[in-house]
C-alpha atoms as a PDB file:
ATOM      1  CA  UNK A   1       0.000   0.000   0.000  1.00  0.00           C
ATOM      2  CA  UNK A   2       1.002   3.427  -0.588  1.00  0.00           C
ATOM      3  CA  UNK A   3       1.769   6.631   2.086  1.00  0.00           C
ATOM      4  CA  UNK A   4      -1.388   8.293   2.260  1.00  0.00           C
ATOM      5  CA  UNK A   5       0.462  11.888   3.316  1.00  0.00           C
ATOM      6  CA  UNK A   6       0.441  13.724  -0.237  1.00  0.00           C
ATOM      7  CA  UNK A   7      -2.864  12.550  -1.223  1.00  0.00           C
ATOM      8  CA  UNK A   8      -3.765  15.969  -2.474  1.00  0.00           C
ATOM      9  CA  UNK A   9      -1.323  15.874  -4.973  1.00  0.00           C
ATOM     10  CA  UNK A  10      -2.688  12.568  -6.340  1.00  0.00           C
ATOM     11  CA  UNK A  11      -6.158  14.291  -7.131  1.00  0.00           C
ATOM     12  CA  UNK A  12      -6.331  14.904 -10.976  1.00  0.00           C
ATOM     13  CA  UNK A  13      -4.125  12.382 -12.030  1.00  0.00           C
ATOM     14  CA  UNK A  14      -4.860   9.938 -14.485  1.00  0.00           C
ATOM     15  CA  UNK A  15      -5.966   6.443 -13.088  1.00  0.00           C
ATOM     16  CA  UNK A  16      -4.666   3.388 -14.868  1.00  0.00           C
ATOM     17  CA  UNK A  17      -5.640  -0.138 -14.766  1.00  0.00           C
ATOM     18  CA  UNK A  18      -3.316  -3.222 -14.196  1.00  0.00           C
ATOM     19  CA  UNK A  19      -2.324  -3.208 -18.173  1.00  0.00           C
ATOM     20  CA  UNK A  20      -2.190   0.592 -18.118  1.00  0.00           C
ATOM     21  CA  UNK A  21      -5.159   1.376 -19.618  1.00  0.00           C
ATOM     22  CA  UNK A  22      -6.402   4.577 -18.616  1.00  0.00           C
ATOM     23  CA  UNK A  23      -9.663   4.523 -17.147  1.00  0.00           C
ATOM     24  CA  UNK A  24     -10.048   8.243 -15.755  1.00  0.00           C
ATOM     25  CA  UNK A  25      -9.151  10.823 -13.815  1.00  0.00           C
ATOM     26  CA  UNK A  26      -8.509  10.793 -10.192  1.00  0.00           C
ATOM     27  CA  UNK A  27     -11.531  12.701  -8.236  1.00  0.00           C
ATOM     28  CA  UNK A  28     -11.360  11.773  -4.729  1.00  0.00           C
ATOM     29  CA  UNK A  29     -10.724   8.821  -2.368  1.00  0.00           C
ATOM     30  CA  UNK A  30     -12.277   7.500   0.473  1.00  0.00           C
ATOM     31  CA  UNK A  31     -11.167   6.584   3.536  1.00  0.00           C
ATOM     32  CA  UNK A  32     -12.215   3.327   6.051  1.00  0.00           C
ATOM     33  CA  UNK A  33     -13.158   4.810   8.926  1.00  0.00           C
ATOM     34  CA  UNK A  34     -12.096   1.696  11.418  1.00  0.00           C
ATOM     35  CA  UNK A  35      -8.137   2.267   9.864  1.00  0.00           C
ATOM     36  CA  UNK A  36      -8.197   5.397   8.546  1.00  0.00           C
ATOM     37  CA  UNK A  37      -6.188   4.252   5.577  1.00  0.00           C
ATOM     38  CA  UNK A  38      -7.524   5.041   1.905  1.00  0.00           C
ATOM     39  CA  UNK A  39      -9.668   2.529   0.883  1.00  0.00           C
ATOM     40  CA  UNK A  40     -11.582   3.852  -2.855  1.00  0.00           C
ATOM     41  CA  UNK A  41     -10.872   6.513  -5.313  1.00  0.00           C
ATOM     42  CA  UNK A  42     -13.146   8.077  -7.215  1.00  0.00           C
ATOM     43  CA  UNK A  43     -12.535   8.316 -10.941  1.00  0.00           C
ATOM     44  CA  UNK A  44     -14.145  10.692 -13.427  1.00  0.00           C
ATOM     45  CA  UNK A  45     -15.052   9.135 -16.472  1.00  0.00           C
ATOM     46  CA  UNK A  46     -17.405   9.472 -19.263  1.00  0.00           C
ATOM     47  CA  UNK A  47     -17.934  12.437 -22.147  1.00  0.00           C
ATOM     48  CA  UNK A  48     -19.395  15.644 -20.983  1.00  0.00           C
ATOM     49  CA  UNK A  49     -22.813  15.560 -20.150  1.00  0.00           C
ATOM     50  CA  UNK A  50     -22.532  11.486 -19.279  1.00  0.00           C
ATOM     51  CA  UNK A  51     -19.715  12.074 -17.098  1.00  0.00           C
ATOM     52  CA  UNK A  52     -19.631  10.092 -13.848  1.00  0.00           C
ATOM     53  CA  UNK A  53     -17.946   8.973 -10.359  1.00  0.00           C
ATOM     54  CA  UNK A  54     -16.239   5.623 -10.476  1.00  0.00           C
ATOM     55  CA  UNK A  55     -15.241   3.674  -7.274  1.00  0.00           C
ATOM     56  CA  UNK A  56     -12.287   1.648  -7.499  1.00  0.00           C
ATOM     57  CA  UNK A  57     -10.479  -0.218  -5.083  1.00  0.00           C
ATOM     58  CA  UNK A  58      -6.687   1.048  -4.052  1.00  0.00           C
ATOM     59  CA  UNK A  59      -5.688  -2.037  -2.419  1.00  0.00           C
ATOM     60  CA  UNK A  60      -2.576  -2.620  -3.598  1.00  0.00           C
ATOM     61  CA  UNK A  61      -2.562   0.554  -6.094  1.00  0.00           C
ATOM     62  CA  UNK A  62       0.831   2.486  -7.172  1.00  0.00           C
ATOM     63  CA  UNK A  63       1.748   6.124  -7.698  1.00  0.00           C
ATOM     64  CA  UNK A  64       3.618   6.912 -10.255  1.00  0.00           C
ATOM     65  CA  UNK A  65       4.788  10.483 -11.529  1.00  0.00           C
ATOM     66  CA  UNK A  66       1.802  10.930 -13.822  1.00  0.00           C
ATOM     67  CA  UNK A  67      -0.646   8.113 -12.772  1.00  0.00           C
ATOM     68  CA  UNK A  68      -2.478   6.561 -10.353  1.00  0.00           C
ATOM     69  CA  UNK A  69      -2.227   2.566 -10.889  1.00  0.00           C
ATOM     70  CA  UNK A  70      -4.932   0.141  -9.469  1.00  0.00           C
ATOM     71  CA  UNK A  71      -4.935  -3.847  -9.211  1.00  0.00           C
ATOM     72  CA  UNK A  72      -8.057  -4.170 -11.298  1.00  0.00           C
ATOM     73  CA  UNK A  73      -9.542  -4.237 -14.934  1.00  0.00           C
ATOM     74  CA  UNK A  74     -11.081  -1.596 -17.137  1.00  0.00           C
ATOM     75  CA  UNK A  75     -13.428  -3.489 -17.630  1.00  0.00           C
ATOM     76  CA  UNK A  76     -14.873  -4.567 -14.134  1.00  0.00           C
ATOM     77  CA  UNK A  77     -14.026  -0.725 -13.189  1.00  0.00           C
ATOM     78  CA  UNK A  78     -16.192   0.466 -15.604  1.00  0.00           C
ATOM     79  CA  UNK A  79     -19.156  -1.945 -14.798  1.00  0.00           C
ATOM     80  CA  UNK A  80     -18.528  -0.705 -10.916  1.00  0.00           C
ATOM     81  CA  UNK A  81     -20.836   1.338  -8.867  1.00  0.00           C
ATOM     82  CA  UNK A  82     -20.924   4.960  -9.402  1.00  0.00           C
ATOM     83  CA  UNK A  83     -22.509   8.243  -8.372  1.00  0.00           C
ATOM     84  CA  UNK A  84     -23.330  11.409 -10.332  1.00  0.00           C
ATOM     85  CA  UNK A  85     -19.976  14.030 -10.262  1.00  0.00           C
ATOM     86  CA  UNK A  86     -22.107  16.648  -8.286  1.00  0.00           C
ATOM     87  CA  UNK A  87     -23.426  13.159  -5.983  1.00  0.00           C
ATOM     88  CA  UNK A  88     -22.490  12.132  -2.946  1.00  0.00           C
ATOM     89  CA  UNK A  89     -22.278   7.939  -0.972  1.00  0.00           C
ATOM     90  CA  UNK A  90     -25.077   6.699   0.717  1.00  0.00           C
ATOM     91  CA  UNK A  91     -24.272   4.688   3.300  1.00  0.00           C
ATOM     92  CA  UNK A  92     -27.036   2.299   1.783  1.00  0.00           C
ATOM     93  CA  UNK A  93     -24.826   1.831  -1.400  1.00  0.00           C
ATOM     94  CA  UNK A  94     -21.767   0.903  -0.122  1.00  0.00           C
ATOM     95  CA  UNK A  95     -22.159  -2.695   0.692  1.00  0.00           C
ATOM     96  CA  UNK A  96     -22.355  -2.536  -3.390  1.00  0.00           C
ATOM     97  CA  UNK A  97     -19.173  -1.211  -4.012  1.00  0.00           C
ATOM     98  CA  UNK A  98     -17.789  -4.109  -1.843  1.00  0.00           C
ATOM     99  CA  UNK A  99     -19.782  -6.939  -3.605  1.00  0.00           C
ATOM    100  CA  UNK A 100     -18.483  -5.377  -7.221  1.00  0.00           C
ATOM    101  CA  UNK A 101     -15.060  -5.929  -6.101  1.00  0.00           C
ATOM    102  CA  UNK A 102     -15.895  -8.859  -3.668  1.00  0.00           C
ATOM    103  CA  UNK A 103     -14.847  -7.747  -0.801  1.00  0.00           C
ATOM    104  CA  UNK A 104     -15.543  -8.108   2.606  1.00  0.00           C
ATOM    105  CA  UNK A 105     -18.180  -5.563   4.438  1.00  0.00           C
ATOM    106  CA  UNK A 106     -18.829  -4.639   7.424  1.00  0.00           C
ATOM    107  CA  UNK A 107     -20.013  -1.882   9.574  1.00  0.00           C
ATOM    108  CA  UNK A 108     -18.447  -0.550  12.680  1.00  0.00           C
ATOM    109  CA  UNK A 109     -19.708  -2.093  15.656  1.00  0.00           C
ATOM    110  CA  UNK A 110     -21.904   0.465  16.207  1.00  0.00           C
ATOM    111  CA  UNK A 111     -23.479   0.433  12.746  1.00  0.00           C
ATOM    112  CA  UNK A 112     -20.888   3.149  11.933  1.00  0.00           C
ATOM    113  CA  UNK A 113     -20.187   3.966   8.000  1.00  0.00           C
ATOM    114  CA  UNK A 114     -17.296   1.780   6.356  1.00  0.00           C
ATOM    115  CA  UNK A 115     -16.436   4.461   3.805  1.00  0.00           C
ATOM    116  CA  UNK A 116     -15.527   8.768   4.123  1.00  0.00           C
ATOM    117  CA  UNK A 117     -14.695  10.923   1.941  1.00  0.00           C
ATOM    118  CA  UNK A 118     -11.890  13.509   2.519  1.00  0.00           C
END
């Protein structure tokens, strides 16, 4: 996993999947609120007027000087949950954004949300 200290600087680059296709741009990333390590990236993709907010996983992603590179297809990015670029995570869709990837979910023991944005 990568240091999570410049993640400002991250926002805008291009994302690329594990053959180096690109699949966006780099929006914003969520955080899992029981480790408080990044967890998801948005990515903005799509033509204007269709343009949309792409979760991806970054488990196991690498920065490079002009990309963002994550452990997973174009294609079963693309296919991935999204919301609109002016939209924001409901708590009710993120067990789906687990499932697309299979992953594991799980609230916090109090019910708490798995995923925040920063």
């Amino acid at each position: 996993m990568f240091e999570a200290e410049n993640l400002r600087d991250w926002i805008g680059l291009a994302v690329v999947d594990q053959s180096d296709d690109k699949v966006g741009t780099l929006e914003s990333v969520y955080f899992d609120t029981s480790t408080d390590k990044p967890a998801f990236a948005t990515v903005e993709s799509g033509v204007l007027g269709g343009k949309k907010l792409i979760f991806v996983p970054l488990d196991g992603a690498v920065v490079a000087p002009k990309h963002l590179k994550v452990q997973f297809g174009k294609k079963l990015i693309k296919e991935a949950p999204f919301i609109a670029t002016d939209g924001e995570l409901q708590a009710s869709d993120e067990p789906a954004i687990f499932a697309h990837y299979e992953l594991p979910y799980a609230t916090g023991s109090g019910g708490e949300r798995r995923l925040g944005r920063r």
